[in-house]
PDB file of N, CA and C in Angstrom:
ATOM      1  N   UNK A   1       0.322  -9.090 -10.388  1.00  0.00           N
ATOM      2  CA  UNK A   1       1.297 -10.113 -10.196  1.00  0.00           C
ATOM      3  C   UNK A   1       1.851  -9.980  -8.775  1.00  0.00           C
ATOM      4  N   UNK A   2       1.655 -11.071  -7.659  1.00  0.00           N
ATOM      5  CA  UNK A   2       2.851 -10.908  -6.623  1.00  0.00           C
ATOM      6  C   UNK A   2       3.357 -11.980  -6.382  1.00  0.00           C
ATOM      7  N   UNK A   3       4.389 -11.913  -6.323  1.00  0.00           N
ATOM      8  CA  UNK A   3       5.135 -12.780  -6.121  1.00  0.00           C
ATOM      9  C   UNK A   3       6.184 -12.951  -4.356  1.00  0.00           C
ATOM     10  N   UNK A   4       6.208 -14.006  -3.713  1.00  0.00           N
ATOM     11  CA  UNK A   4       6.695 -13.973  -2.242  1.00  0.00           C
ATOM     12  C   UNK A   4       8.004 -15.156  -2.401  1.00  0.00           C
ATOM     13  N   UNK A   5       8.388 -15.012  -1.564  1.00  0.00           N
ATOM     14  CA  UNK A   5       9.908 -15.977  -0.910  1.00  0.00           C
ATOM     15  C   UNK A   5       9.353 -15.716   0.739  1.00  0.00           C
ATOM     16  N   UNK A   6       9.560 -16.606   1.151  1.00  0.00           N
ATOM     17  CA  UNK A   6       9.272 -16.862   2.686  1.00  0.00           C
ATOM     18  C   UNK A   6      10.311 -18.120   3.327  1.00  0.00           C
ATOM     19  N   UNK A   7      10.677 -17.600   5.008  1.00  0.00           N
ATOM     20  CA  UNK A   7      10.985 -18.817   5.236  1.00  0.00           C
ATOM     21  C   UNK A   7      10.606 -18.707   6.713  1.00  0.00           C
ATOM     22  N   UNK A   8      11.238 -19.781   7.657  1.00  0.00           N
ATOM     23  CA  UNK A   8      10.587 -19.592   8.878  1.00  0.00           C
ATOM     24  C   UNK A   8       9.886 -18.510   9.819  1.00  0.00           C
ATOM     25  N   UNK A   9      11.619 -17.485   9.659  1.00  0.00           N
ATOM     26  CA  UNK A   9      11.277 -16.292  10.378  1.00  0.00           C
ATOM     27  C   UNK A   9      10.637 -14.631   9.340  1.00  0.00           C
ATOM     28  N   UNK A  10      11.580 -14.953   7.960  1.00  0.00           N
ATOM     29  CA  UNK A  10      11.354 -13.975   7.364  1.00  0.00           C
ATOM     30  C   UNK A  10      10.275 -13.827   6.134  1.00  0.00           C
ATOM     31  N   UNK A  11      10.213 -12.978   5.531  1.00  0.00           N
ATOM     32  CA  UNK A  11       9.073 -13.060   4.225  1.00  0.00           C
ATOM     33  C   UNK A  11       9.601 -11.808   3.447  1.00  0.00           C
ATOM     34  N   UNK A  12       9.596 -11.677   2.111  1.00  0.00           N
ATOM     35  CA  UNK A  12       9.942 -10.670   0.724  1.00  0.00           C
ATOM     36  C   UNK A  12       8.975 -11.160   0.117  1.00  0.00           C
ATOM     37  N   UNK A  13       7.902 -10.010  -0.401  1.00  0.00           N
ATOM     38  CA  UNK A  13       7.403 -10.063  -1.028  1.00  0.00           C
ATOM     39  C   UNK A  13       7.160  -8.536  -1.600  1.00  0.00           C
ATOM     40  N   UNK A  14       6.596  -8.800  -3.642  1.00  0.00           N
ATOM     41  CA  UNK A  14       6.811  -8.110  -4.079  1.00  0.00           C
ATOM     42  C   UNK A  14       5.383  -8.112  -5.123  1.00  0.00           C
ATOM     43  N   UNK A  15       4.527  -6.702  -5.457  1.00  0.00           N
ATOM     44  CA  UNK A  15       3.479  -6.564  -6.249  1.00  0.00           C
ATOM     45  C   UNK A  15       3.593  -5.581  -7.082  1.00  0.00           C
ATOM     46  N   UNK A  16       3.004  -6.126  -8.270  1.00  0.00           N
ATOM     47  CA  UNK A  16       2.585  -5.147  -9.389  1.00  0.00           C
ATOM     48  C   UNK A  16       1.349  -5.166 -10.330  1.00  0.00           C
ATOM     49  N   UNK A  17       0.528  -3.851  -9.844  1.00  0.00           N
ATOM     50  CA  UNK A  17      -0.609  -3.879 -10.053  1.00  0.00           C
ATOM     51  C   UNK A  17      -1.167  -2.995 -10.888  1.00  0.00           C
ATOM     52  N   UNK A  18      -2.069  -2.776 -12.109  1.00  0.00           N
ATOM     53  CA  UNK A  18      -2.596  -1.797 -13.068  1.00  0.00           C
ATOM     54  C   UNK A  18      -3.620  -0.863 -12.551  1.00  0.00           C
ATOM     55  N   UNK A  19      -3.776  -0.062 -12.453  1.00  0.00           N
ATOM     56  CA  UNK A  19      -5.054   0.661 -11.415  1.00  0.00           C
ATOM     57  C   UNK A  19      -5.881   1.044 -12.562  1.00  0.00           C
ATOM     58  N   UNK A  20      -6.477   0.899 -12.644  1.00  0.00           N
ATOM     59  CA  UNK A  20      -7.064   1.153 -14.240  1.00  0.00           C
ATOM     60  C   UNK A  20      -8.270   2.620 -13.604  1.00  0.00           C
ATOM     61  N   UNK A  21      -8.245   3.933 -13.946  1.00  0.00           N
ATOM     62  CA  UNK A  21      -9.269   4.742 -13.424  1.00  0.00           C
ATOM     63  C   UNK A  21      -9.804   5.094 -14.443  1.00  0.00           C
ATOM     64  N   UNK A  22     -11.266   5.186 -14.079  1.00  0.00           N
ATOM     65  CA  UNK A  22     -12.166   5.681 -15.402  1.00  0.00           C
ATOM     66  C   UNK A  22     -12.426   7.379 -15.512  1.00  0.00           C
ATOM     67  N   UNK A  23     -12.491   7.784 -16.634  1.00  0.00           N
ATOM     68  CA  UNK A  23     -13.179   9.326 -16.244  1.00  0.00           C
ATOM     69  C   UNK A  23     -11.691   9.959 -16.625  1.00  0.00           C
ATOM     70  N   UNK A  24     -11.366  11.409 -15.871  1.00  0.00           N
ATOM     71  CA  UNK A  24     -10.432  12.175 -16.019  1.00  0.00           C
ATOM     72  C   UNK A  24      -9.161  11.751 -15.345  1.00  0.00           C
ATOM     73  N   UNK A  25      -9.401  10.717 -14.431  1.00  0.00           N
ATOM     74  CA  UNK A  25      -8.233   9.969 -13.447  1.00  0.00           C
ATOM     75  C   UNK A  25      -7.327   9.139 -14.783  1.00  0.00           C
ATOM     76  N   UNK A  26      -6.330   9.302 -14.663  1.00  0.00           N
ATOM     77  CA  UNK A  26      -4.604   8.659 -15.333  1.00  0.00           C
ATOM     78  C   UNK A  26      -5.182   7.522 -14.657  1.00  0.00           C
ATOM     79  N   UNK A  27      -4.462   6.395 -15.020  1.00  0.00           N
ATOM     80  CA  UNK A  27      -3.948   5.107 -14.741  1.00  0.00           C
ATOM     81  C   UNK A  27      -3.122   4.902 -14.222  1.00  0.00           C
ATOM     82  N   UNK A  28      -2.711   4.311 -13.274  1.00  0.00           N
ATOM     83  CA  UNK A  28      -1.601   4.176 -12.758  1.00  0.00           C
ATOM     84  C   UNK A  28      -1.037   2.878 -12.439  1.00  0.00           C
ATOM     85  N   UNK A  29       0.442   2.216 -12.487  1.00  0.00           N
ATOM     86  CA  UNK A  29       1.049   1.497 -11.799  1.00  0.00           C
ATOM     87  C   UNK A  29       1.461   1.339 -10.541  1.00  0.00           C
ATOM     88  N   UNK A  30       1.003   0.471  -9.734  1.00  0.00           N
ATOM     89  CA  UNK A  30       1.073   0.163  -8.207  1.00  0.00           C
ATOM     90  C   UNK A  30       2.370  -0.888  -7.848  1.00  0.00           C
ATOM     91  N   UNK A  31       3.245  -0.185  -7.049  1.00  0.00           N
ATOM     92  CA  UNK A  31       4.580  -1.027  -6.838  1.00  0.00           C
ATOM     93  C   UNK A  31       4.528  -1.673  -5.754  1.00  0.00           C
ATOM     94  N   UNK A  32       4.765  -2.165  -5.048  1.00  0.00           N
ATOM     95  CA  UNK A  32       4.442  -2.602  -3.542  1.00  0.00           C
ATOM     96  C   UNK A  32       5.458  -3.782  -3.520  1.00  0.00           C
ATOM     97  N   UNK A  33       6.500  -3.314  -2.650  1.00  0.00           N
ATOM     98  CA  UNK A  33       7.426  -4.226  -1.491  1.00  0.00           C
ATOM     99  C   UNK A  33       7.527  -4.279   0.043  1.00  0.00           C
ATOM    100  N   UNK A  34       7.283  -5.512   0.203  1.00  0.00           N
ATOM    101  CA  UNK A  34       7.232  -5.644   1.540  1.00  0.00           C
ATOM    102  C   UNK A  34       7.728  -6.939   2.527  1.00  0.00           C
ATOM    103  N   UNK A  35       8.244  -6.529   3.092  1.00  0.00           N
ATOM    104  CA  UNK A  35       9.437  -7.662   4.292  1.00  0.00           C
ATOM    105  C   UNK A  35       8.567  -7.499   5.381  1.00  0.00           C
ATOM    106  N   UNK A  36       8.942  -8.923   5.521  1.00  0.00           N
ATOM    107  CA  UNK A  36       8.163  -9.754   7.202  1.00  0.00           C
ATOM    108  C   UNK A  36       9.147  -9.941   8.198  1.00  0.00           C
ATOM    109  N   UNK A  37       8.949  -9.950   9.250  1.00  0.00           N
ATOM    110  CA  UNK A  37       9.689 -10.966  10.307  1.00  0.00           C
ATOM    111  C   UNK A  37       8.710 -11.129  11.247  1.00  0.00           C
ATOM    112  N   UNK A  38       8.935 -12.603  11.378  1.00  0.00           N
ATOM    113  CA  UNK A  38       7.734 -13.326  12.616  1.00  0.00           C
ATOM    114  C   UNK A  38       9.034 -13.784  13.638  1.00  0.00           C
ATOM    115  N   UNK A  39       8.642 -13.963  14.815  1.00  0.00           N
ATOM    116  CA  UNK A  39       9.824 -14.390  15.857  1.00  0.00           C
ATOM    117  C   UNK A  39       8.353 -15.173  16.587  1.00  0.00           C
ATOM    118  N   UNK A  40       7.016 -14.808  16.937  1.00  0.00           N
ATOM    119  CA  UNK A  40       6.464 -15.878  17.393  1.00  0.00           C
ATOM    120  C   UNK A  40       4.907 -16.124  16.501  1.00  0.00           C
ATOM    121  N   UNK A  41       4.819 -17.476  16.682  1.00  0.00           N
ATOM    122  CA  UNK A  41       4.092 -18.142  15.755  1.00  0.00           C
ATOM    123  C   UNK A  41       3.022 -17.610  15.824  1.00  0.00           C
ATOM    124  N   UNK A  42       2.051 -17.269  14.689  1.00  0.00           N
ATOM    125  CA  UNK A  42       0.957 -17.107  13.743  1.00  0.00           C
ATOM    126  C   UNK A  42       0.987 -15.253  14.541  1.00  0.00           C
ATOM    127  N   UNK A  43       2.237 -14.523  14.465  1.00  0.00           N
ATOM    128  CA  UNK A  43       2.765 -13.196  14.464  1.00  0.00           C
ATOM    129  C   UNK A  43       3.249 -12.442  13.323  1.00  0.00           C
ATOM    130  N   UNK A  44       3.566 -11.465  12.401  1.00  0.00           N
ATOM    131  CA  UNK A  44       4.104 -10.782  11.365  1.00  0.00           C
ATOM    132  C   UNK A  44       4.425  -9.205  11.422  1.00  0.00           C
ATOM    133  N   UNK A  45       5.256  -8.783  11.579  1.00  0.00           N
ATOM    134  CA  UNK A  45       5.718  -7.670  11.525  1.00  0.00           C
ATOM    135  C   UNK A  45       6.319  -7.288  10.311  1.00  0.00           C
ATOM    136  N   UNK A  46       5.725  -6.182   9.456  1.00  0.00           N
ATOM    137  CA  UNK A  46       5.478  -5.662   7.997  1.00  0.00           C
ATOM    138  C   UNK A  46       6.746  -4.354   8.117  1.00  0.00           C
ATOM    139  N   UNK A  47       7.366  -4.890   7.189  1.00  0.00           N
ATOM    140  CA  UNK A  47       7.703  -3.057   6.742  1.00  0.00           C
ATOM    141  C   UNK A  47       7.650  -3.080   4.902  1.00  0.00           C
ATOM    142  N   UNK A  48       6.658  -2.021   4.673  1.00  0.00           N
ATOM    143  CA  UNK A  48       6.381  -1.635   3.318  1.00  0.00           C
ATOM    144  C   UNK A  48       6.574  -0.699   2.814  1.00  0.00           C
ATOM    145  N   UNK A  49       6.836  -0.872   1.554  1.00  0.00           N
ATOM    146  CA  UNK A  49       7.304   0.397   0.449  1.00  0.00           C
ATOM    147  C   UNK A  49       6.500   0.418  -0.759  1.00  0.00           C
ATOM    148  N   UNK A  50       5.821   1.496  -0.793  1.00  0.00           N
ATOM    149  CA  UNK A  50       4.147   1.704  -2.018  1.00  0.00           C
ATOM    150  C   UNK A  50       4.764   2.439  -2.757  1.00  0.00           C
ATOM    151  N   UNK A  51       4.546   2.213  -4.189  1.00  0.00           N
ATOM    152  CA  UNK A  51       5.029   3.622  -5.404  1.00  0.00           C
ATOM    153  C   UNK A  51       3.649   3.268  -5.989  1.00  0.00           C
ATOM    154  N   UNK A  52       3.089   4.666  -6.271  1.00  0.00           N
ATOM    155  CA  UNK A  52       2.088   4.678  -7.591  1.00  0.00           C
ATOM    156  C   UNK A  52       2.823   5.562  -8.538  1.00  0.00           C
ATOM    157  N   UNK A  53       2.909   5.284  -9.828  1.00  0.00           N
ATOM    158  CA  UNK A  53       2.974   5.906 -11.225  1.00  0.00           C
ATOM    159  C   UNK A  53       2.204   5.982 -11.826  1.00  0.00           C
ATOM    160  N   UNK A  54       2.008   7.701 -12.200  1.00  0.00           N
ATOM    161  CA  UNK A  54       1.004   8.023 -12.936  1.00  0.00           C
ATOM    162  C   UNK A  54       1.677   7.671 -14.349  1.00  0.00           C
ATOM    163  N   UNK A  55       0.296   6.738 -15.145  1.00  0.00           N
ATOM    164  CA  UNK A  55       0.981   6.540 -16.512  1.00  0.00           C
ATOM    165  C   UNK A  55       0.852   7.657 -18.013  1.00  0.00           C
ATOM    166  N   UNK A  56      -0.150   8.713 -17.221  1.00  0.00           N
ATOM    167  CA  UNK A  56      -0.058   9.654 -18.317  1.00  0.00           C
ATOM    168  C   UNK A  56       0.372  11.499 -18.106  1.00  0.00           C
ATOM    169  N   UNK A  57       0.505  12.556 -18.725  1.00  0.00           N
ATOM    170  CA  UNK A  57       1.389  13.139 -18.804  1.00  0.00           C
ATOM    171  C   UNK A  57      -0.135  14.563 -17.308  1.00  0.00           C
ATOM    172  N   UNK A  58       0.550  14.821 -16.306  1.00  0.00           N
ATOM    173  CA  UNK A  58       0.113  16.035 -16.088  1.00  0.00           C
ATOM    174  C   UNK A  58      -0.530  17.270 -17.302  1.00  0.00           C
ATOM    175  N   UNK A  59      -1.669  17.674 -16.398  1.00  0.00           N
ATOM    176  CA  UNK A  59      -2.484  18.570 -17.776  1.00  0.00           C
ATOM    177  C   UNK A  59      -2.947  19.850 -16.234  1.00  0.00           C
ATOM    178  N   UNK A  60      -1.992  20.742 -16.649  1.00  0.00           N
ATOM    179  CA  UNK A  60      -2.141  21.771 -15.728  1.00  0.00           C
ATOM    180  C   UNK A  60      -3.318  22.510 -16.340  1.00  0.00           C
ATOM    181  N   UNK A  61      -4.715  22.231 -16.911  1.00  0.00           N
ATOM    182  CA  UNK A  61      -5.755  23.226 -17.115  1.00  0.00           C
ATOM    183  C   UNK A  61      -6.713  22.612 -15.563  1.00  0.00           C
ATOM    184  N   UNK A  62      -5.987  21.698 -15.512  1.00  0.00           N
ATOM    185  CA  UNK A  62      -6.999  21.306 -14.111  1.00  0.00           C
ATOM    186  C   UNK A  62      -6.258  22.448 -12.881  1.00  0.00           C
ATOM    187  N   UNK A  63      -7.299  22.587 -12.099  1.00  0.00           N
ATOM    188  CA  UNK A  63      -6.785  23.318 -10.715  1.00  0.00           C
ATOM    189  C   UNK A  63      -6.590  22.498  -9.633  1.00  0.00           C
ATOM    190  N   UNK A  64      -5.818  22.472  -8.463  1.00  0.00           N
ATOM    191  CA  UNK A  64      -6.076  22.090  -7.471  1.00  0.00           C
ATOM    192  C   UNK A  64      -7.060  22.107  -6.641  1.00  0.00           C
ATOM    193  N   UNK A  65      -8.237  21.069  -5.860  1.00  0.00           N
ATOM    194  CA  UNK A  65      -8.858  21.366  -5.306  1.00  0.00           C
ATOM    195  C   UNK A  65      -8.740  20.596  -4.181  1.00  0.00           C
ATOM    196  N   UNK A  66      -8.301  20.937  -3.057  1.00  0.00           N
ATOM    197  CA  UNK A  66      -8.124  20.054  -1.815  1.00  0.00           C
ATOM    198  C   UNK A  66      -9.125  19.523  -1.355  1.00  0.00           C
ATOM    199  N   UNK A  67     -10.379  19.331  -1.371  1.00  0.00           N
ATOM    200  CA  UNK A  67     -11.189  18.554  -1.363  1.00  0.00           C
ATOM    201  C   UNK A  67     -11.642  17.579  -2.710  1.00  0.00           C
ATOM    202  N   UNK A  68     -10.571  16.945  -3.458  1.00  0.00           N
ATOM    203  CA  UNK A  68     -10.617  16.078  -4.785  1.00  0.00           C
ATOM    204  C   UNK A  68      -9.439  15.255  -4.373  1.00  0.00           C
ATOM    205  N   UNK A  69      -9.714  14.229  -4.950  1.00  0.00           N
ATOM    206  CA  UNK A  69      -8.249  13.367  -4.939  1.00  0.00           C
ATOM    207  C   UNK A  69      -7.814  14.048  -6.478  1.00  0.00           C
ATOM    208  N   UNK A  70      -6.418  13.711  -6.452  1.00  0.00           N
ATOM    209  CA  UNK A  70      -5.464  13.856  -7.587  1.00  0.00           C
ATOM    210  C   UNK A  70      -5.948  13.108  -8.690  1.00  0.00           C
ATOM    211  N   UNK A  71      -5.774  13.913  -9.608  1.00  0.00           N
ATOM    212  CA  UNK A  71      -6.542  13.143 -10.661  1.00  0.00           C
ATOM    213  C   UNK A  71      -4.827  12.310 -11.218  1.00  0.00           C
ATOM    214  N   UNK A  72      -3.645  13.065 -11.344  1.00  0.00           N
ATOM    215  CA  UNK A  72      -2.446  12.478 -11.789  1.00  0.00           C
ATOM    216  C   UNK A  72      -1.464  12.618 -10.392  1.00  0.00           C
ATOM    217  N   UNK A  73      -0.553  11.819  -9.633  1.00  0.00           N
ATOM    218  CA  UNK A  73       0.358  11.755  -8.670  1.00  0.00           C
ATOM    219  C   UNK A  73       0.905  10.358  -8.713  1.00  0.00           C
ATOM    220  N   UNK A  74       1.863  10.685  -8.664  1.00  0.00           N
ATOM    221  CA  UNK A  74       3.372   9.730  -8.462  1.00  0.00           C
ATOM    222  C   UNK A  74       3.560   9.552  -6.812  1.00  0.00           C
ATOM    223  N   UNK A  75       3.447   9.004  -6.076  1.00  0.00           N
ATOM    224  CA  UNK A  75       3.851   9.136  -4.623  1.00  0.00           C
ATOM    225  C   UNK A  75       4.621   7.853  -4.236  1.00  0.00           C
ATOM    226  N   UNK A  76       4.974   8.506  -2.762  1.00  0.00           N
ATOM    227  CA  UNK A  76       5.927   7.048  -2.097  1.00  0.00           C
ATOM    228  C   UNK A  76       5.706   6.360  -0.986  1.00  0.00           C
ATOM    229  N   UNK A  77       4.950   6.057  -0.801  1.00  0.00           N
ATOM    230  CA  UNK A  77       4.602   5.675   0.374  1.00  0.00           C
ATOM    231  C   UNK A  77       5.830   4.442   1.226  1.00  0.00           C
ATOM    232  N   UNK A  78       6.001   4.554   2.809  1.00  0.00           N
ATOM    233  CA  UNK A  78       6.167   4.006   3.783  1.00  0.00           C
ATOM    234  C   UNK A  78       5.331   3.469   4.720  1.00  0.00           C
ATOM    235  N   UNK A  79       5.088   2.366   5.524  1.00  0.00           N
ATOM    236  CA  UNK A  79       4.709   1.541   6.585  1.00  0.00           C
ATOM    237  C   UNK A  79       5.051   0.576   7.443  1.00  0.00           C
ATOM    238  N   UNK A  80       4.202   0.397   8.500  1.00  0.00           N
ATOM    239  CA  UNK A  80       4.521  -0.865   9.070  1.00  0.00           C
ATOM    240  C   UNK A  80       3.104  -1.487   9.115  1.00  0.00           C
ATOM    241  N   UNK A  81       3.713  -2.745   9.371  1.00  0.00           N
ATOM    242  CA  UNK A  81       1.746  -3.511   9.702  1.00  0.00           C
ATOM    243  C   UNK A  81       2.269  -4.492  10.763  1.00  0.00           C
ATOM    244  N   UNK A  82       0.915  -4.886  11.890  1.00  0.00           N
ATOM    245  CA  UNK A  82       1.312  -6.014  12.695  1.00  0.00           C
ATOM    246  C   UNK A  82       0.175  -6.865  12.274  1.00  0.00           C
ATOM    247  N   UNK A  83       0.138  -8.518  12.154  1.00  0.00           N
ATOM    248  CA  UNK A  83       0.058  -9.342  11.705  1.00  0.00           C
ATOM    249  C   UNK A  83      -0.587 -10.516  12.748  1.00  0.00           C
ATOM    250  N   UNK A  84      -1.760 -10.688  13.102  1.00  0.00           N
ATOM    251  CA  UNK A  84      -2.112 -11.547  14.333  1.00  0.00           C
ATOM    252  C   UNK A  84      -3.247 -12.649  13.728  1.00  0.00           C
ATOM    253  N   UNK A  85      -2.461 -13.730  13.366  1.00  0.00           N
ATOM    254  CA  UNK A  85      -3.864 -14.727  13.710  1.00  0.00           C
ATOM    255  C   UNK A  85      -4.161 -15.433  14.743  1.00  0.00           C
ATOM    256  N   UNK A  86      -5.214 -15.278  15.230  1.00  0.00           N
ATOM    257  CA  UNK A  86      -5.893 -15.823  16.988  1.00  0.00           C
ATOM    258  C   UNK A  86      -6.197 -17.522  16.590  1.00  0.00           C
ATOM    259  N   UNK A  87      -6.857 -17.642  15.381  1.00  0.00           N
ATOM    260  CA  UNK A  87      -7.429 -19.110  15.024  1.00  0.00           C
ATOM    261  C   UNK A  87      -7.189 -19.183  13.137  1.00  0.00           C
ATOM    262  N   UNK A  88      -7.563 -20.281  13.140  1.00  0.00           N
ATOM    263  CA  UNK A  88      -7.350 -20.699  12.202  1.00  0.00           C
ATOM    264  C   UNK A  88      -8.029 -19.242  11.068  1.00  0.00           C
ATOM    265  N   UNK A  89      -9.177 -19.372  11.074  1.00  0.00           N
ATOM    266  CA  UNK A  89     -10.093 -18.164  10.603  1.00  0.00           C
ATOM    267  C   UNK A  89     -10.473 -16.834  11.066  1.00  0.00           C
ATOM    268  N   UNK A  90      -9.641 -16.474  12.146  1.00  0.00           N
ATOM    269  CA  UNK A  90      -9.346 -15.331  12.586  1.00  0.00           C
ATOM    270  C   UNK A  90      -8.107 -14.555  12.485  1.00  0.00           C
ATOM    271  N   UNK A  91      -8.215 -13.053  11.685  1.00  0.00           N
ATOM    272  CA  UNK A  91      -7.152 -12.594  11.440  1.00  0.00           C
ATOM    273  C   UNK A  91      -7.490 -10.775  12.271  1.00  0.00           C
ATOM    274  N   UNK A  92      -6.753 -10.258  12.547  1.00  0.00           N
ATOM    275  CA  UNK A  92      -6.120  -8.495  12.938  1.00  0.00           C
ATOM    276  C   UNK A  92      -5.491  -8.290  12.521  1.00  0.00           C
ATOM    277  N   UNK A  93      -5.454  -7.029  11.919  1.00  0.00           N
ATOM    278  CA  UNK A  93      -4.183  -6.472  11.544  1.00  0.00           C
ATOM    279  C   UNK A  93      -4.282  -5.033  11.710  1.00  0.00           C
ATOM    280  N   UNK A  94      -3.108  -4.520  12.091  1.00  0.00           N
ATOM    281  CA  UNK A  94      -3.270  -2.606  12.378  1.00  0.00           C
ATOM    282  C   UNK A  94      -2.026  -2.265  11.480  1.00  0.00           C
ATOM    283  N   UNK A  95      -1.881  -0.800  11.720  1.00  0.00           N
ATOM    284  CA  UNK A  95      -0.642  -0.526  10.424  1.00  0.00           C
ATOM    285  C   UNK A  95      -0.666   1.337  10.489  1.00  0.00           C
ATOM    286  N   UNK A  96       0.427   1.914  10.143  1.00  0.00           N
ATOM    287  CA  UNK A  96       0.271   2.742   9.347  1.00  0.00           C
ATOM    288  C   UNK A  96       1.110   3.329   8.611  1.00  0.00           C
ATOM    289  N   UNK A  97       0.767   4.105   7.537  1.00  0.00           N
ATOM    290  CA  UNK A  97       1.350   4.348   6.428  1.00  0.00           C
ATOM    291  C   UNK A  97       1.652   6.001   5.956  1.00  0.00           C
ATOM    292  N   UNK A  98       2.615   6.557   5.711  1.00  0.00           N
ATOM    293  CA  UNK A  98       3.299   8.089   5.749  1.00  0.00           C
ATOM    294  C   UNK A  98       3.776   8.049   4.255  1.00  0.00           C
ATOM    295  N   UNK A  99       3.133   8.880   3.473  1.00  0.00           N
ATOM    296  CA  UNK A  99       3.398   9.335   2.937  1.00  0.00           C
ATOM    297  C   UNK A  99       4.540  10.074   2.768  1.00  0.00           C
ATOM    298  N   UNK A 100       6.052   9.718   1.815  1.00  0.00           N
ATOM    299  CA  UNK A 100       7.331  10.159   2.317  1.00  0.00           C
ATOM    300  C   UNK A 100       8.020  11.362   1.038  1.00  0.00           C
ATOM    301  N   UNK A 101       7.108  11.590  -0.292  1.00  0.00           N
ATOM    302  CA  UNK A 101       7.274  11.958  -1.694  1.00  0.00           C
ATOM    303  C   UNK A 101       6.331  12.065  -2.485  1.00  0.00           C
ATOM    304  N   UNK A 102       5.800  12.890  -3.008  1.00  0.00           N
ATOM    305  CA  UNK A 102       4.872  12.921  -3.559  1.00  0.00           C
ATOM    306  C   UNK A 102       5.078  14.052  -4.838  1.00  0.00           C
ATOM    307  N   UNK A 103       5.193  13.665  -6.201  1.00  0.00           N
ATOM    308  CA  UNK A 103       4.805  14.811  -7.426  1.00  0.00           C
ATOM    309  C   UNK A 103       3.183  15.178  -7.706  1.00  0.00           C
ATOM    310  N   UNK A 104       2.467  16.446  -7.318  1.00  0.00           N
ATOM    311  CA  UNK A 104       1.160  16.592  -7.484  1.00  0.00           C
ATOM    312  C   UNK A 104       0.408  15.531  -6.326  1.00  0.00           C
ATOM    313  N   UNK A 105       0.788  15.737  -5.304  1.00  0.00           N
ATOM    314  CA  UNK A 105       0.062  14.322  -4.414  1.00  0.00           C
ATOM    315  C   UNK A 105       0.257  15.284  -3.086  1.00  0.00           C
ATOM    316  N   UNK A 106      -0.696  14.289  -2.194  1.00  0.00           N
ATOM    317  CA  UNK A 106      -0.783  14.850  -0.646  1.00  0.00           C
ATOM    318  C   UNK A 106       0.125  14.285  -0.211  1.00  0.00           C
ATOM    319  N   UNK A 107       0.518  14.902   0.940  1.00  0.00           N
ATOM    320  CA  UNK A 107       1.043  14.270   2.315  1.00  0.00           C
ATOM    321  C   UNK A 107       0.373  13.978   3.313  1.00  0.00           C
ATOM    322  N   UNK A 108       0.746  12.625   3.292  1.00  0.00           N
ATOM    323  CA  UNK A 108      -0.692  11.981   4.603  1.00  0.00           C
ATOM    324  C   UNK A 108      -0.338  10.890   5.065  1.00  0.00           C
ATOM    325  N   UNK A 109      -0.671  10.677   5.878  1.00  0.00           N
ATOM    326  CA  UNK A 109      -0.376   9.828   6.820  1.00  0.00           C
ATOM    327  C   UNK A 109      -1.681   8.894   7.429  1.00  0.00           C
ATOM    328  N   UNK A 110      -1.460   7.198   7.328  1.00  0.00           N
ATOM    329  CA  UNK A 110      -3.016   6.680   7.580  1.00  0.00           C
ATOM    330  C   UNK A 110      -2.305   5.444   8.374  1.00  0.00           C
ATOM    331  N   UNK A 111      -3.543   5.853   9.586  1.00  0.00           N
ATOM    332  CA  UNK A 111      -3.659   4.800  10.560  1.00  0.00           C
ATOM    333  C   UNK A 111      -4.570   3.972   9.904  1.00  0.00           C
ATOM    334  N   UNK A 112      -4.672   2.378   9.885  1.00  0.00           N
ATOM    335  CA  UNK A 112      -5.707   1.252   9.539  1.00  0.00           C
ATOM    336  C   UNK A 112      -6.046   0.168  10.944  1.00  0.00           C
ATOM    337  N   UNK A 113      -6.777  -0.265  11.000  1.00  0.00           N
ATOM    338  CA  UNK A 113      -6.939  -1.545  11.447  1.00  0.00           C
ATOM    339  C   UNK A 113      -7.850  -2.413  10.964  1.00  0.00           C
ATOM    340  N   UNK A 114      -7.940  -3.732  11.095  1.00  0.00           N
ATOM    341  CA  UNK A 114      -8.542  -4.496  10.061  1.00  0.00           C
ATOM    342  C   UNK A 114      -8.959  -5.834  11.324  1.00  0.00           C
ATOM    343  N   UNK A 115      -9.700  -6.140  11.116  1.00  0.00           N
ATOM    344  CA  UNK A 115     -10.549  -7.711  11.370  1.00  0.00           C
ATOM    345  C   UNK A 115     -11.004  -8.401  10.811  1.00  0.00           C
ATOM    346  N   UNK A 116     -10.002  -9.692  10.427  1.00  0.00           N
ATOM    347  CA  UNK A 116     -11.594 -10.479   9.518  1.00  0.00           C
ATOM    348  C   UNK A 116     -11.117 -11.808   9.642  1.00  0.00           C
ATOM    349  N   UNK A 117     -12.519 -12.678   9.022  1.00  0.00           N
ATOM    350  CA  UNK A 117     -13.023 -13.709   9.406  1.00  0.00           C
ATOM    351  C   UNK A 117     -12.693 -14.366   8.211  1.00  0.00           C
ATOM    352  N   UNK A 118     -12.268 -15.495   7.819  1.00  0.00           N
ATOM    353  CA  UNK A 118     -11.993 -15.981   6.581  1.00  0.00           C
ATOM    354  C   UNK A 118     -12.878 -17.748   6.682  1.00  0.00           C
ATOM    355  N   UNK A 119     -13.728 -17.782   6.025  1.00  0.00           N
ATOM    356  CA  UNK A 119     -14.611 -18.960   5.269  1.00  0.00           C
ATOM    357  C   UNK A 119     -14.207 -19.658   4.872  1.00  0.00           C
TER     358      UNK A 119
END
């Protein structure tokens, strides 16, 4: 489900998503809020706030292995993103995102950038 409010300069928007993992991976709920401000046209400047919830209970017979993702973690993520369309069907976007809380989860921090072409 997401749902947005937008207006000239600003944007709120808000997601909620089921992560469904197969195998020994929990399930989790994906929270995601995030505010815009544009000041010049087809511009966006992001600030975001990520929660995943693990929906089932920690099972400490597993070990840690730092080369595995978490099979169960709750985390919090922070970001920014910048927002550029050149043309109609041309989009950029860069960003990154810090990990600020985490139960059973890493701390990490991810640079992105993105290009794409939309049909």
């Amino acid at each position: 489900m997401i749902t947005s409010v937008k207006s000239k300069r600003y944007r709120i928007a808000a997601e909620v998503l089921y992560n469904y993992r197969a195998e020994e991976f929990s399930d989790r709920l994906l929270l995601k809020t995030l505010f815009g401000l544009t000041s010049v046209e087809n511009t966006e400047l992001q600030m975001l706030i990520k929660y995943a919830f693990c929906l089932e209970d920690y099972k400490p017979e597993y070990l840690f292995n730092p080369r595995q993702e978490i099979f169960w973690s709750n985390n919090l993520d922070f970001g920014f993103n910048f927002n550029m369309r050149f043309l109609e069907q041309f989009e950029a976007n860069a960003g990154y995102t810090l990990s600020i809380w985490g139960d059973n989860s890493w701390n990490y921090g991810i640079f992105n950038m993105k290009m794409s072409y939309h049909f």
